[in-house]
Protein backbone atom coordinates (compact mmCIF):
# COMPACT_ATOMS: atom_id res chain seq x y z
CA UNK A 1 87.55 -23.53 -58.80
CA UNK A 2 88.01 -24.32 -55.11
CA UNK A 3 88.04 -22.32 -52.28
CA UNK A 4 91.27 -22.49 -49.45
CA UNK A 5 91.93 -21.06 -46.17
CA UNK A 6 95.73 -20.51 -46.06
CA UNK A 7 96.76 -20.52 -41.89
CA UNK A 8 99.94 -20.36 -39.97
CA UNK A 9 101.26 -22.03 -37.00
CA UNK A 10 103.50 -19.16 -36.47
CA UNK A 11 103.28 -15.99 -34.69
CA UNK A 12 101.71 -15.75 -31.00
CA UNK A 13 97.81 -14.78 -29.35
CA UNK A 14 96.90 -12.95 -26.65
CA UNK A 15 93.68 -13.03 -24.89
CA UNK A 16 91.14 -10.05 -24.80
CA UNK A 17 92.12 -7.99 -21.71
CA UNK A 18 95.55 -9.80 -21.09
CA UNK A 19 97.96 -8.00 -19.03
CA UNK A 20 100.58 -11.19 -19.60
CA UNK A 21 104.04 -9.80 -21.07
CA UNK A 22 103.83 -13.81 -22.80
CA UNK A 23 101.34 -15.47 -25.30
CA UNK A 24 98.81 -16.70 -23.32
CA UNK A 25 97.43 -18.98 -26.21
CA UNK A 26 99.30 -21.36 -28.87
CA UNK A 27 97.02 -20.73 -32.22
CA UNK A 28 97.05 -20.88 -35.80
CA UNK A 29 96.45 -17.51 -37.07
CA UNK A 30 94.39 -16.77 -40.81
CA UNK A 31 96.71 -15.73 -42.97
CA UNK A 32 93.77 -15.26 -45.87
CA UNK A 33 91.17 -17.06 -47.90
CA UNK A 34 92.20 -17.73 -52.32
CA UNK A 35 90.24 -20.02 -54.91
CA UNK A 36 92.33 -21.54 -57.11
CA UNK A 37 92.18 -24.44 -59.46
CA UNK A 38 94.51 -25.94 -56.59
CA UNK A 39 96.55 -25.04 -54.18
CA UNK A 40 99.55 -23.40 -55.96
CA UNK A 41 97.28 -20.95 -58.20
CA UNK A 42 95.12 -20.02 -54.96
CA UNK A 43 98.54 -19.61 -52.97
CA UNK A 44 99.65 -17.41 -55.75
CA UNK A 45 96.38 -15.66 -56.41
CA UNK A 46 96.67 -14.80 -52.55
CA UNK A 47 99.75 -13.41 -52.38
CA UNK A 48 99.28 -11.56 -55.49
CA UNK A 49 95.82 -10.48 -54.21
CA UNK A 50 98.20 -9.20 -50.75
CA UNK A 51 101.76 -8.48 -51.84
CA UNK A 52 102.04 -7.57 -48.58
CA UNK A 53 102.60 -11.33 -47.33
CA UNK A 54 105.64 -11.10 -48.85
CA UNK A 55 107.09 -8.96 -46.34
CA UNK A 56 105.97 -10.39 -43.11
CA UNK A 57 107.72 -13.10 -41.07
CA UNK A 58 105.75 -15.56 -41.68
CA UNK A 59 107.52 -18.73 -43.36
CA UNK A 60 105.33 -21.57 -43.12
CA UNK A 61 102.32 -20.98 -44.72
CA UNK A 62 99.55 -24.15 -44.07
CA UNK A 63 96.47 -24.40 -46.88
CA UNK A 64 93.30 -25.91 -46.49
CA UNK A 65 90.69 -26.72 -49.02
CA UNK A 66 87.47 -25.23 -48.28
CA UNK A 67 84.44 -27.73 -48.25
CA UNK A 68 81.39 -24.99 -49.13
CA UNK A 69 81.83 -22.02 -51.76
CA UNK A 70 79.94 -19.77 -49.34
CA UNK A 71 81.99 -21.03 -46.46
CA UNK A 72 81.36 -18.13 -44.03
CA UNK A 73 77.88 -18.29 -44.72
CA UNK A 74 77.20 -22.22 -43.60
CA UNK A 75 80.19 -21.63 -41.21
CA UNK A 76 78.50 -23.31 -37.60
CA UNK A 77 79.26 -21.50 -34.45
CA UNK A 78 79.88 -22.39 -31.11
CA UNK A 79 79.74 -20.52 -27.69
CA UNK A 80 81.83 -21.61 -25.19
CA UNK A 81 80.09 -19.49 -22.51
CA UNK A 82 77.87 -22.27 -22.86
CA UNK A 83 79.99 -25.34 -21.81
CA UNK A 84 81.01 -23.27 -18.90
């Protein structure tokens, strides 16, 4: 079985501390994470797994295949404080 992130382009962002009535980023947003044998059966075995998806406005739905199994775990993280 694989592992997928499903994402959407949808939906808007706002900063930490914004006090703008507007997004102030454009984002993809997580929608959730499903293994599957491919993408269909992890798409279904998310929603079924969150019914609640159903009932949101999100339309387009994005998936992603996962490289690692313990993806969060060898996920690599970068600080942009330090670019600054």
């Amino acid at each position: 079985m694989s592992y997928y992130i499903f994402i959407t382009e949808e939906g808007v962002t706002y900063q930490h501390n914004s006090t703008s009535p507007e997004p102030d980023i454009e984002n993809c947003q997580v929608i959730g994470f499903a293994k599957g044998n491919n993408e269909d059966e992890a798409f279904k075995n998310l929603t079924k797994e969150n019914e609640y998806l159903l009932y949101m406005n999100f339309n387009k739905i994005i998936c992603i295949e996962l490289k690692n199994e313990d993806y969060y775990g060898k996920a690599k993280y970068f600080y942009l404080g330090e670019y600054k």
